[in-house]
N, C-alpha and C. Protein backbone atom coordinates (compact mmCIF):
# COMPACT_ATOMS: atom_id res chain seq x y z
N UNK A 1 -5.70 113.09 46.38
CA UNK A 1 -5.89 112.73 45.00
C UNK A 1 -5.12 111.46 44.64
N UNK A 2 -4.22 111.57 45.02
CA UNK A 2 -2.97 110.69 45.19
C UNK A 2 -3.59 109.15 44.78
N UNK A 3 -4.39 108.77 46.25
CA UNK A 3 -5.49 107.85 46.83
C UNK A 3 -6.30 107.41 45.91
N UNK A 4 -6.90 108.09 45.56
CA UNK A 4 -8.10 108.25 44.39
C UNK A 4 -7.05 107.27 43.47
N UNK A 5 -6.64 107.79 43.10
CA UNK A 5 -5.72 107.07 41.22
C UNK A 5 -5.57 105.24 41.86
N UNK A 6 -5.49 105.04 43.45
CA UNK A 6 -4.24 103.63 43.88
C UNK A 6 -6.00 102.73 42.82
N UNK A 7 -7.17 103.26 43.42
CA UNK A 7 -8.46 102.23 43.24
C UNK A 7 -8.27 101.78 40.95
N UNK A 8 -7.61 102.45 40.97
CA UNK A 8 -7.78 102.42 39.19
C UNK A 8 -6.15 102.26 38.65
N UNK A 9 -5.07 101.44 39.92
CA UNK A 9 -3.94 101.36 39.61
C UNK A 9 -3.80 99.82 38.88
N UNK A 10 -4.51 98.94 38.79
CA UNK A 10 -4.27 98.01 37.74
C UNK A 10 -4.36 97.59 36.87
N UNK A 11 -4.18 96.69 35.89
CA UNK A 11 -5.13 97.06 34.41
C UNK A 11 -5.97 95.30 34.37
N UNK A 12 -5.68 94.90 35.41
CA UNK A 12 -6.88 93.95 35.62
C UNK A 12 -8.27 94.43 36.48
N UNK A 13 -8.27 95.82 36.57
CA UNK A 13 -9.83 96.30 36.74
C UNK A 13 -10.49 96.30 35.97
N UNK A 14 -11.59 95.80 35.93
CA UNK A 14 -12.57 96.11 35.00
C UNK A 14 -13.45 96.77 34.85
N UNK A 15 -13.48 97.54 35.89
CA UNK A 15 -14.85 98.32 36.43
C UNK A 15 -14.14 99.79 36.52
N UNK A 16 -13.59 99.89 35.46
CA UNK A 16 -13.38 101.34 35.40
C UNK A 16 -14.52 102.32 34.57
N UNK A 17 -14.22 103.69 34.85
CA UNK A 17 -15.46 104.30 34.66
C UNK A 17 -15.17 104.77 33.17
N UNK A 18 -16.48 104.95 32.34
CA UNK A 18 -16.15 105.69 30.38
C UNK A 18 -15.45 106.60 30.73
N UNK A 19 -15.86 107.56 31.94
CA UNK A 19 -15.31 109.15 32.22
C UNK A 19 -14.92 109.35 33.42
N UNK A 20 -14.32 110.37 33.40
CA UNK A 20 -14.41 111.16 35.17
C UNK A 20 -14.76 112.28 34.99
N UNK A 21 -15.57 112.89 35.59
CA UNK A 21 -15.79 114.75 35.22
C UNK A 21 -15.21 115.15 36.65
N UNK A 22 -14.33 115.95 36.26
CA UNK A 22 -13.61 116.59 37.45
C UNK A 22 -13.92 118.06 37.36
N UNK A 23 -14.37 118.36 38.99
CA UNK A 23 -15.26 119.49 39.29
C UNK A 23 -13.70 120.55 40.34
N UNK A 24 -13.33 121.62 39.21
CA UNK A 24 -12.23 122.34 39.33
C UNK A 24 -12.71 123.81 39.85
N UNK A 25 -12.43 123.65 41.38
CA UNK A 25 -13.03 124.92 42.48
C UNK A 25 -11.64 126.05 42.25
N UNK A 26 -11.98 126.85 42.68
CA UNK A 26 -11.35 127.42 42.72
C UNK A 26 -9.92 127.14 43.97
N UNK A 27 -9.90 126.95 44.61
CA UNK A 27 -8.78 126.71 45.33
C UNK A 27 -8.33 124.96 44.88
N UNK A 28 -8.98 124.46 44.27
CA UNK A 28 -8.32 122.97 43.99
C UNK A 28 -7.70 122.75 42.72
N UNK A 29 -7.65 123.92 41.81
CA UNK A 29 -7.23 123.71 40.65
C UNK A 29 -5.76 122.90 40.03
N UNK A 30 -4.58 123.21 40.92
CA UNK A 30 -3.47 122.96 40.67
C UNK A 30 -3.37 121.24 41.18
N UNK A 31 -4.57 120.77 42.34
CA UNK A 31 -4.96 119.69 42.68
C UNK A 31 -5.17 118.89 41.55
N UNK A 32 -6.65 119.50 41.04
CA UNK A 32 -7.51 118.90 39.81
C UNK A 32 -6.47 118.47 38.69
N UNK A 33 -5.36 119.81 38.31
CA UNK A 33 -4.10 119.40 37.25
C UNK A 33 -3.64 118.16 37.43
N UNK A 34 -3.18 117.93 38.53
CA UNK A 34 -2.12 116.96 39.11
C UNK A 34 -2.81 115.84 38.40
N UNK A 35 -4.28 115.75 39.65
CA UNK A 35 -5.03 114.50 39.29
C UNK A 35 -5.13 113.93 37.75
N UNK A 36 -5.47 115.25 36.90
CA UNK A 36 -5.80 114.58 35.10
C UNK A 36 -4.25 114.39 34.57
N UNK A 37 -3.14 114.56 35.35
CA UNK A 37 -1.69 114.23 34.43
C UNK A 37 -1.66 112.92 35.30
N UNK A 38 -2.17 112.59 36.45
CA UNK A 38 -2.23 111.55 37.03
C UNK A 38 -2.48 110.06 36.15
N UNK A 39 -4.07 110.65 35.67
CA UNK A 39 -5.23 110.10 34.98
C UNK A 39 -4.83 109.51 33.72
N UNK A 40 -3.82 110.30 32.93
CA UNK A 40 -4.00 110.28 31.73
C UNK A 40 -2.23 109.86 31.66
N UNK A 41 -1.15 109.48 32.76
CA UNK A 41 -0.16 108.71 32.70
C UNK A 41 0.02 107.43 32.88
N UNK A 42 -1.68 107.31 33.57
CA UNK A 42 -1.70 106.04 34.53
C UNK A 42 -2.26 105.01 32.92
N UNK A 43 -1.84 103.50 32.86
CA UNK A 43 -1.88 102.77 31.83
C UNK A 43 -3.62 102.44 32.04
N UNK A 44 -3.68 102.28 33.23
CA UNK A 44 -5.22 101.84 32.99
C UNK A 44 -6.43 102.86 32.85
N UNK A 45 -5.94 104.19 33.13
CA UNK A 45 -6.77 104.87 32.75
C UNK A 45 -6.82 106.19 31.61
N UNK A 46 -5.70 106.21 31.39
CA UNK A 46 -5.28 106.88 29.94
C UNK A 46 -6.17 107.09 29.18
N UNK A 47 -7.14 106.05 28.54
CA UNK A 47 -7.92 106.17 27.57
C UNK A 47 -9.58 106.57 27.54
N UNK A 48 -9.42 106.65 29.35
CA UNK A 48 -10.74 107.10 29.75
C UNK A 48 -11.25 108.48 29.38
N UNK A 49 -12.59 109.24 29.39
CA UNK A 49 -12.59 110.36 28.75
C UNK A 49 -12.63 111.29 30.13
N UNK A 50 -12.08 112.30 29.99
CA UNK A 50 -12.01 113.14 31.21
C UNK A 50 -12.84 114.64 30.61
N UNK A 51 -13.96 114.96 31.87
CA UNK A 51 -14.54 116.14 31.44
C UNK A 51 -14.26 117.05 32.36
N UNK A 52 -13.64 118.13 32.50
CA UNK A 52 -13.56 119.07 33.76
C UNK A 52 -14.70 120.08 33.19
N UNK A 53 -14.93 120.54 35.13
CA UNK A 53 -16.09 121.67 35.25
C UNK A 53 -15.36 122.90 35.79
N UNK A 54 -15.40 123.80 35.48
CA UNK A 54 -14.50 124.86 35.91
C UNK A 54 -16.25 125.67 37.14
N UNK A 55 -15.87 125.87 38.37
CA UNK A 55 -16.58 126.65 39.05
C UNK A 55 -16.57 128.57 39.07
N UNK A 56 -14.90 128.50 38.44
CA UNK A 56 -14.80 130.27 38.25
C UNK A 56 -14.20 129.62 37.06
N UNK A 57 -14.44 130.97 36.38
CA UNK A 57 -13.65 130.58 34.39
C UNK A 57 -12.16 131.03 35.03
N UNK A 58 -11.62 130.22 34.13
CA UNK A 58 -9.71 130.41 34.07
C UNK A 58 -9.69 130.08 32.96
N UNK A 59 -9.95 131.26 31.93
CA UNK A 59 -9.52 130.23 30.51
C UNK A 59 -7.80 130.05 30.23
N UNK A 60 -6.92 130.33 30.97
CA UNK A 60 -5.42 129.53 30.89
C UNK A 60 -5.21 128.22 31.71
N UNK A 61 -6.27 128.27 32.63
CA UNK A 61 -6.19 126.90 33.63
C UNK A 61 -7.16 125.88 32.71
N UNK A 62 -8.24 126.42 31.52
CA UNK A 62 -9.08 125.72 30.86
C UNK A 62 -8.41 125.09 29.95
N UNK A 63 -7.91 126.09 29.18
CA UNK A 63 -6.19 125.68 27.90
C UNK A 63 -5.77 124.60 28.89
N UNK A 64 -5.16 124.67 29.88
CA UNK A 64 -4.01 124.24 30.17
C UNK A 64 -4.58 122.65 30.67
N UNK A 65 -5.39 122.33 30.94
CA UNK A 65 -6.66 121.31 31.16
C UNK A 65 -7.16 120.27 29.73
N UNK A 66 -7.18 121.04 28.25
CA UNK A 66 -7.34 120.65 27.71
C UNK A 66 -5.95 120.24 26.78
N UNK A 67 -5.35 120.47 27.02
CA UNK A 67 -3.56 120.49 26.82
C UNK A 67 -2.63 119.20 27.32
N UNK A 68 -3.37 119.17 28.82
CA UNK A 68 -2.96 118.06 29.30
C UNK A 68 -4.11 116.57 29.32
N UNK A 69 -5.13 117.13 27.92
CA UNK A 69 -5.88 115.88 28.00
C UNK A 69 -7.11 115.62 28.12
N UNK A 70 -7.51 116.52 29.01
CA UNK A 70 -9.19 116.51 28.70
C UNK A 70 -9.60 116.61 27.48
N UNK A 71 -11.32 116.05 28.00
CA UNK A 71 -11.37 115.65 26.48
C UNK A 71 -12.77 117.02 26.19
N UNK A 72 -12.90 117.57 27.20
CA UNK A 72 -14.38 118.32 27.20
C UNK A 72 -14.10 119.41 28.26
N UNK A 73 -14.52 120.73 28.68
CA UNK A 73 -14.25 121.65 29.53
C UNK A 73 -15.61 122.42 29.61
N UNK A 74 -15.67 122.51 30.94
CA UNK A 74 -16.98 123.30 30.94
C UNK A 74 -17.27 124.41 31.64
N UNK A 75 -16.49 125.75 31.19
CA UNK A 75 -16.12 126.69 31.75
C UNK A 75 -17.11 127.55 32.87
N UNK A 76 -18.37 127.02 32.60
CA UNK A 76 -19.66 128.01 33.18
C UNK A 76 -20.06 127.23 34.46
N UNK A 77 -19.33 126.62 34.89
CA UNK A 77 -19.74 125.62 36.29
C UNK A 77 -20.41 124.48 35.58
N UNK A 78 -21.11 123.83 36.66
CA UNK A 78 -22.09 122.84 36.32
C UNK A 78 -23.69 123.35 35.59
N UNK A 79 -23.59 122.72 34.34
CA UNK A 79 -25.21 122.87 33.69
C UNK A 79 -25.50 121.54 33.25
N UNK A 80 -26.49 121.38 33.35
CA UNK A 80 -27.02 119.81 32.98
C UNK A 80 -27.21 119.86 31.82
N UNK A 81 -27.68 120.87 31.11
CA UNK A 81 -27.83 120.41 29.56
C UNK A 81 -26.58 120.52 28.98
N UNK A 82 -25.63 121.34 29.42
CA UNK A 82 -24.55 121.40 28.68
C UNK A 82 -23.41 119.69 29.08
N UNK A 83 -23.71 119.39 30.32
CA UNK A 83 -22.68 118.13 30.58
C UNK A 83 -23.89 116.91 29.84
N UNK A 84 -25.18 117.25 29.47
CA UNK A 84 -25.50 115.64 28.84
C UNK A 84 -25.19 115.91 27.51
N UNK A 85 -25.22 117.17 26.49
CA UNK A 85 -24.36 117.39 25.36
C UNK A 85 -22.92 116.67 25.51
N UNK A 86 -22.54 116.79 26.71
CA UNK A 86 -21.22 116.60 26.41
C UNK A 86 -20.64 115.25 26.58
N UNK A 87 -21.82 114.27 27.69
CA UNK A 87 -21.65 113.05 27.93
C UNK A 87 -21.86 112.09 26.97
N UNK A 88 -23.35 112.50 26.49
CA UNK A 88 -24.06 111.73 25.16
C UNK A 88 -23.69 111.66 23.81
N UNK A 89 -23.03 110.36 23.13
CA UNK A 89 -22.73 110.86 21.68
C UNK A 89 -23.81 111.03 21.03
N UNK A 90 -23.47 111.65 20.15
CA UNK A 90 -24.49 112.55 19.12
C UNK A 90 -24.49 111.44 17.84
């Protein structure tokens, strides 16, 4: 994960992404945490919108997800209508 953050470590990128939707398995969860306190300390990407997908519900790992910043949670795994609700402004 670590790795992942070095590509979005400057703030002369410009090609950073609106979002990240981070897809939270069950054994990667405490991973996935790391990564969005990562995400959301790092200067250049702080202001990006972060959506996590939960694959098993944890609604204290969901709290605790939206606590540290996410901006959207999507407790039922992946659904397409529910992540273009959630991508698309209204």
């Amino acid at each position: 994960m670590d790795e992942a953050i070095n590509i979005f470590g400057t703030s002369k990128n410009v090609n950073l992404p609106d979002i990240f939707a981070l897809a939270m398995g069950k054994h990667e969860q405490e991973k996935i945490l790391h990564f969005l306190a990562t995400l959301k300390s790092n200067t250049s990407t702080r202001h990006c919108a972060v959506l996590v997908v939960q694959t098993h519900k944890n609604q204290v790992l969901g709290a605790q997800a939206l606590d540290m910043g996410a901006n959207d949670l999507m407790q039922y795994g992946f659904q397409p209508a529910e992540m273009a609700c959630a991508l698309i402004p209204s």
